[in-house]
N, C-alpha and C. Protein backbone atom coordinates (compact mmCIF):
# COMPACT_ATOMS: atom_id res chain seq x y z
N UNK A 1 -40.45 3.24 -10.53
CA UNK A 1 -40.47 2.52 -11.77
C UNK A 1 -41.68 1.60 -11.74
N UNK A 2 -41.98 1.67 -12.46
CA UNK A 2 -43.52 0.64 -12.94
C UNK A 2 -43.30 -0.65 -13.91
N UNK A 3 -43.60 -1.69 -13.29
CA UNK A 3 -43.41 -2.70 -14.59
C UNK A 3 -44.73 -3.21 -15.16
N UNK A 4 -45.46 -3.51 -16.08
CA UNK A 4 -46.41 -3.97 -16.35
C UNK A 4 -47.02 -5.17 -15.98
N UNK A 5 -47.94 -5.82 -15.52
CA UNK A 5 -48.13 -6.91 -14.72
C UNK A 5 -47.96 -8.29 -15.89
N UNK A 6 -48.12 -7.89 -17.16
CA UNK A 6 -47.99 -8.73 -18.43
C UNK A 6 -46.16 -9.27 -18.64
N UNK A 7 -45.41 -8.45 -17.89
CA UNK A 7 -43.55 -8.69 -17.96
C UNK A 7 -43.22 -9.22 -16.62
N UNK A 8 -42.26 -10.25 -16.94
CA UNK A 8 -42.01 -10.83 -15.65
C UNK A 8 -41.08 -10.02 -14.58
N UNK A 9 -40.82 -10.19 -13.54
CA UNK A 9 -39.83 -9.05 -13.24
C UNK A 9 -38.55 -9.73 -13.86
N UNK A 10 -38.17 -11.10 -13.86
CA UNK A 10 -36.95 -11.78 -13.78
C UNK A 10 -36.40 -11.18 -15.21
N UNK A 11 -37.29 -11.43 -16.47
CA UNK A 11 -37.04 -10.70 -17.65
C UNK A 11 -36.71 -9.13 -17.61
N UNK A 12 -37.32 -8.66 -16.84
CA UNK A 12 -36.78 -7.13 -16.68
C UNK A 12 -35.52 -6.75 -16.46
N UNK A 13 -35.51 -7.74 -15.12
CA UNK A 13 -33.99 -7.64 -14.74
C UNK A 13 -33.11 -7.96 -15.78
N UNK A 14 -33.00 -9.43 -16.68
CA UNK A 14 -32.18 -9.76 -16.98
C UNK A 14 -31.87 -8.81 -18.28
N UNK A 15 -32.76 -8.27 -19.10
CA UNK A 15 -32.41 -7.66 -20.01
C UNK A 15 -31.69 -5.75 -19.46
N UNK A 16 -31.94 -5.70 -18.53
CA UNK A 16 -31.75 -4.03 -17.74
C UNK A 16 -30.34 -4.73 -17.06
N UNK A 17 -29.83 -5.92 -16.97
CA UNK A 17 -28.41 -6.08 -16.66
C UNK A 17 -27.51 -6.67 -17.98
N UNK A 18 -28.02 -6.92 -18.95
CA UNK A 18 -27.25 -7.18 -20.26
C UNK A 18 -27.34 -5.68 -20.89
N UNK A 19 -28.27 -4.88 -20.92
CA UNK A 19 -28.32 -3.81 -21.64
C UNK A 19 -27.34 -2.60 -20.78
N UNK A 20 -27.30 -2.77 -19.62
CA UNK A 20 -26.36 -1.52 -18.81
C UNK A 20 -25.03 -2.34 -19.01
N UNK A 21 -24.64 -3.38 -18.83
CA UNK A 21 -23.59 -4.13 -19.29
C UNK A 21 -22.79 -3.82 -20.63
N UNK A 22 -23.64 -4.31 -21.46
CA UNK A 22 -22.87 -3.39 -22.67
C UNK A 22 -22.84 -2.07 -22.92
N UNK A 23 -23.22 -1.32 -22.27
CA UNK A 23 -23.54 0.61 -22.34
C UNK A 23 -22.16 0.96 -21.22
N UNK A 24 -21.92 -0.45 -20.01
CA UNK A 24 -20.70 0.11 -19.28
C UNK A 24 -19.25 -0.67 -20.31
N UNK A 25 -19.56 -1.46 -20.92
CA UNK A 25 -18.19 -2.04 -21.36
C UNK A 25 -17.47 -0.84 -22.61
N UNK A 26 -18.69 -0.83 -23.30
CA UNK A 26 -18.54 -0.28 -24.85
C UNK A 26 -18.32 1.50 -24.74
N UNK A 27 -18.74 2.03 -23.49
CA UNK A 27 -18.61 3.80 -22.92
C UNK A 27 -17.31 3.06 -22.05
N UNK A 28 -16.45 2.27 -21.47
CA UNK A 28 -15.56 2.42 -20.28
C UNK A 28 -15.76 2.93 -19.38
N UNK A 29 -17.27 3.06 -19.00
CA UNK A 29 -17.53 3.72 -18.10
C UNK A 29 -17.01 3.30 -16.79
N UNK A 30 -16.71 2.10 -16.26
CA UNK A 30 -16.14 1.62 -15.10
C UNK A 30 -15.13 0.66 -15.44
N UNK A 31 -14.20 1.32 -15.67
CA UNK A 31 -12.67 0.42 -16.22
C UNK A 31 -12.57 -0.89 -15.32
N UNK A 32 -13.20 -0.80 -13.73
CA UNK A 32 -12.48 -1.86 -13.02
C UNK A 32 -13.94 -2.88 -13.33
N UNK A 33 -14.84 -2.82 -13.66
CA UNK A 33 -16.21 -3.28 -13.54
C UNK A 33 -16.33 -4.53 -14.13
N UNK A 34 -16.67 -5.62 -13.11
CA UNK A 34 -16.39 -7.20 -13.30
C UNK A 34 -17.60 -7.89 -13.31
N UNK A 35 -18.68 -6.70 -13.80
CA UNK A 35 -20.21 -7.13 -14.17
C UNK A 35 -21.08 -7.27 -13.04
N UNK A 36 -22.46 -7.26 -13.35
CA UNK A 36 -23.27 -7.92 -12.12
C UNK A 36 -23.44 -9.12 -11.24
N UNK A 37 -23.63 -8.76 -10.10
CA UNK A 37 -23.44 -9.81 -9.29
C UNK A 37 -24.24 -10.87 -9.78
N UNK A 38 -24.65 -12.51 -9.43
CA UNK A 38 -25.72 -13.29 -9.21
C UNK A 38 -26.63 -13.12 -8.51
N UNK A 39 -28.09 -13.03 -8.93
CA UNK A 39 -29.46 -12.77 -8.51
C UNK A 39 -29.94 -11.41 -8.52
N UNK A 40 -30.68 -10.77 -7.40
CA UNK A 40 -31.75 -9.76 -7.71
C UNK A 40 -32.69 -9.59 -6.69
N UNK A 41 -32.76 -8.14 -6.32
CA UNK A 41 -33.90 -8.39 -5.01
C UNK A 41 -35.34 -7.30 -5.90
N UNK A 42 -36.44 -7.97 -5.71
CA UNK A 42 -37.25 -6.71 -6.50
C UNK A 42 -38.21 -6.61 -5.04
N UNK A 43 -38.98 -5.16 -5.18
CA UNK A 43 -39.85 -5.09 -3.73
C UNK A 43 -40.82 -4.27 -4.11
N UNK A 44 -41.99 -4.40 -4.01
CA UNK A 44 -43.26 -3.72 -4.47
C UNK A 44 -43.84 -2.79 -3.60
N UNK A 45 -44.58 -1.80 -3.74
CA UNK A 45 -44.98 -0.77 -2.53
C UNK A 45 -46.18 -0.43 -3.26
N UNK A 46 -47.09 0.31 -2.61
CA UNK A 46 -48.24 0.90 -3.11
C UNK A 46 -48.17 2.26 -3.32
N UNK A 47 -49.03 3.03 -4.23
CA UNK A 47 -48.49 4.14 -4.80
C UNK A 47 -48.91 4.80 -3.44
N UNK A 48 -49.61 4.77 -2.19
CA UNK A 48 -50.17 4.96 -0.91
C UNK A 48 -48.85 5.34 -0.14
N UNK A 49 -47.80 4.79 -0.50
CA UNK A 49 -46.77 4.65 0.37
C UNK A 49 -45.32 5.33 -0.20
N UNK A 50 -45.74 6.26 -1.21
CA UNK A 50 -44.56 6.65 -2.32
C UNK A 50 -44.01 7.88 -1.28
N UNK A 51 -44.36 8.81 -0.59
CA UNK A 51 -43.70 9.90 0.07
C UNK A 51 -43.44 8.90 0.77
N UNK A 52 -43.54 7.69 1.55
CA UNK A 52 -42.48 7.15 2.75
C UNK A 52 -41.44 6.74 2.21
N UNK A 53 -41.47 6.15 0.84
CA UNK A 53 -40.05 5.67 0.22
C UNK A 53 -39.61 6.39 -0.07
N UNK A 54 -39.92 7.70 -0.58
CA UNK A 54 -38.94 8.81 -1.47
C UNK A 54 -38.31 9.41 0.02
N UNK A 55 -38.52 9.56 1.26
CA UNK A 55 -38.60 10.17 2.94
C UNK A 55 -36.97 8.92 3.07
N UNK A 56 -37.19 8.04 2.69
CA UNK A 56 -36.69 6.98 3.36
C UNK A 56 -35.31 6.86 2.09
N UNK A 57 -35.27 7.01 1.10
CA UNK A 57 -34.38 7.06 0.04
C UNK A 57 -33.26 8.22 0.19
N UNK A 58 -34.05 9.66 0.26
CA UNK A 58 -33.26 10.79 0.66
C UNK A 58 -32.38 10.78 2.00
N UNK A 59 -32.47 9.92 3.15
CA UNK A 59 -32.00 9.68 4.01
C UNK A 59 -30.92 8.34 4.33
N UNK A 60 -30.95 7.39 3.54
CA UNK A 60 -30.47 6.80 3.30
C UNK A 60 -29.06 6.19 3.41
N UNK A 61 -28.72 7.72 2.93
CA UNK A 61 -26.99 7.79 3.02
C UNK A 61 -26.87 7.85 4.66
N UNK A 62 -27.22 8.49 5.42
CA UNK A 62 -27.23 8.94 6.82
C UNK A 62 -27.92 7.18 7.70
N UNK A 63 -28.82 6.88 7.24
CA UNK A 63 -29.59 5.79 7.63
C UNK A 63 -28.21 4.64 7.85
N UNK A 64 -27.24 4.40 6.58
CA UNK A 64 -26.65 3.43 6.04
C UNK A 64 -25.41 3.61 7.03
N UNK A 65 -25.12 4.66 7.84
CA UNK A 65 -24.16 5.19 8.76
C UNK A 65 -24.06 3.55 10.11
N UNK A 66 -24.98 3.43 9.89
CA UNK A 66 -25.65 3.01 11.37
C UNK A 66 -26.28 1.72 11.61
N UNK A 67 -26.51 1.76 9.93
CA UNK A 67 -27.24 -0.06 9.95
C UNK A 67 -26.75 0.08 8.09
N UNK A 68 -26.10 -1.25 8.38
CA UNK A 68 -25.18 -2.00 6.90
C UNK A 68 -26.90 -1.80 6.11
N UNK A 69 -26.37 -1.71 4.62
CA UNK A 69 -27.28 -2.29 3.84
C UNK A 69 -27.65 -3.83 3.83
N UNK A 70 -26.77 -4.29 4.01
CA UNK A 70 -26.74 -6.23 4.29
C UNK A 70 -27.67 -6.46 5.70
N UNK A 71 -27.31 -5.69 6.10
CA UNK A 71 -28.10 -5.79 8.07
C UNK A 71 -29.44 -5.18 7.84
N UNK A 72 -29.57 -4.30 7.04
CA UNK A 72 -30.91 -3.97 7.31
C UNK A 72 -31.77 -5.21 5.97
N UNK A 73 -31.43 -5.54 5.27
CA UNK A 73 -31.62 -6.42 4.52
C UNK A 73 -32.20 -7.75 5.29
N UNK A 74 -31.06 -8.19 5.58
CA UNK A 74 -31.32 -9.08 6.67
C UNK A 74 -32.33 -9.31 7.64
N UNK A 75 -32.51 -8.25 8.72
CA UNK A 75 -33.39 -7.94 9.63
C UNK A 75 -34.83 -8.22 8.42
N UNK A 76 -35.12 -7.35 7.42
CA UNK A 76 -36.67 -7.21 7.05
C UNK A 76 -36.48 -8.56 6.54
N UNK A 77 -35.69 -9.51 5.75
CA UNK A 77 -35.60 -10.50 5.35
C UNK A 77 -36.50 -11.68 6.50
N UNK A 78 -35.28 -11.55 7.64
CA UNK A 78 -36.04 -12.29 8.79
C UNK A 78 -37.73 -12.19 9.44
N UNK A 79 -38.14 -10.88 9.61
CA UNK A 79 -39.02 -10.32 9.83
C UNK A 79 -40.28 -10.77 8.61
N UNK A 80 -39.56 -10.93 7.62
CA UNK A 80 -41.23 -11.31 6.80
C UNK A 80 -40.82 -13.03 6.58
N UNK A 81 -40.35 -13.84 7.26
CA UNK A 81 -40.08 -14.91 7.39
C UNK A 81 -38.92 -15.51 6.07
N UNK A 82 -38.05 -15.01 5.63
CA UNK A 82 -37.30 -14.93 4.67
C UNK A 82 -35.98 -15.76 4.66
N UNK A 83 -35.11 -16.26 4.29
CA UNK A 83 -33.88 -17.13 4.23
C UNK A 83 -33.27 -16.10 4.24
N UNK A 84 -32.15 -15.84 5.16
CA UNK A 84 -30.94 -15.04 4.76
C UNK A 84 -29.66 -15.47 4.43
N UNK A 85 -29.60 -16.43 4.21
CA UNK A 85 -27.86 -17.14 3.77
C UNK A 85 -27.91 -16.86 2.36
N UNK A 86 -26.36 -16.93 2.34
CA UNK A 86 -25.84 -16.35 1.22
C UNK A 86 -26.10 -14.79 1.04
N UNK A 87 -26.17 -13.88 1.55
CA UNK A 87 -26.36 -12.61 1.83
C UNK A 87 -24.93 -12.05 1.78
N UNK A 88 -24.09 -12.78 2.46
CA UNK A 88 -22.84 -12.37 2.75
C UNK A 88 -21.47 -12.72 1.84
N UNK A 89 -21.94 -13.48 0.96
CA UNK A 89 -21.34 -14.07 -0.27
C UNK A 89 -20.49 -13.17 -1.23
């Protein structure tokens, strides 16, 4: 996905979680569905690096066996000098 450098990401988000919001309430698409969480992680890559993410996406499910999504979160969080509290919330 591409965002334009002229749109903020925070606006992206917020309108792509009000707009799937009403598309899940108004379809019932998820009867138990108690909306989106608070906040948002966005992460940028270079188009240089698109076969390692698409490599790394397809595997994922298998990857996630072995290291939590929260844990691996965490770890790169720490690693680029990052706050991790409230992660577990």
């Amino acid at each position: 996905m591409s965002i334009p450098p002229t749109f903020a990401v925070s606006e992206f988000i917020q309108k792509l979680k009000r707009e799937s919001s009403l598309a899940i309430n108004r379809d019932s698409i998820l009867p138990k569905w108690d909306g989106w969480q608070e906040g948002y992680g966005a992460f940028t890559y270079s188009r240089n690096e698109a076969d390692k993410i698409i490599n790394y996406i397809k595997g994922q499910k298998e990857h996630h066996k072995r290291v939590s999504f929260i844990e691996e979160i965490e770890i790169w969080m720490k690693e680029n000098g990052m706050q991790t509290k409230n992660l577990r919330n």
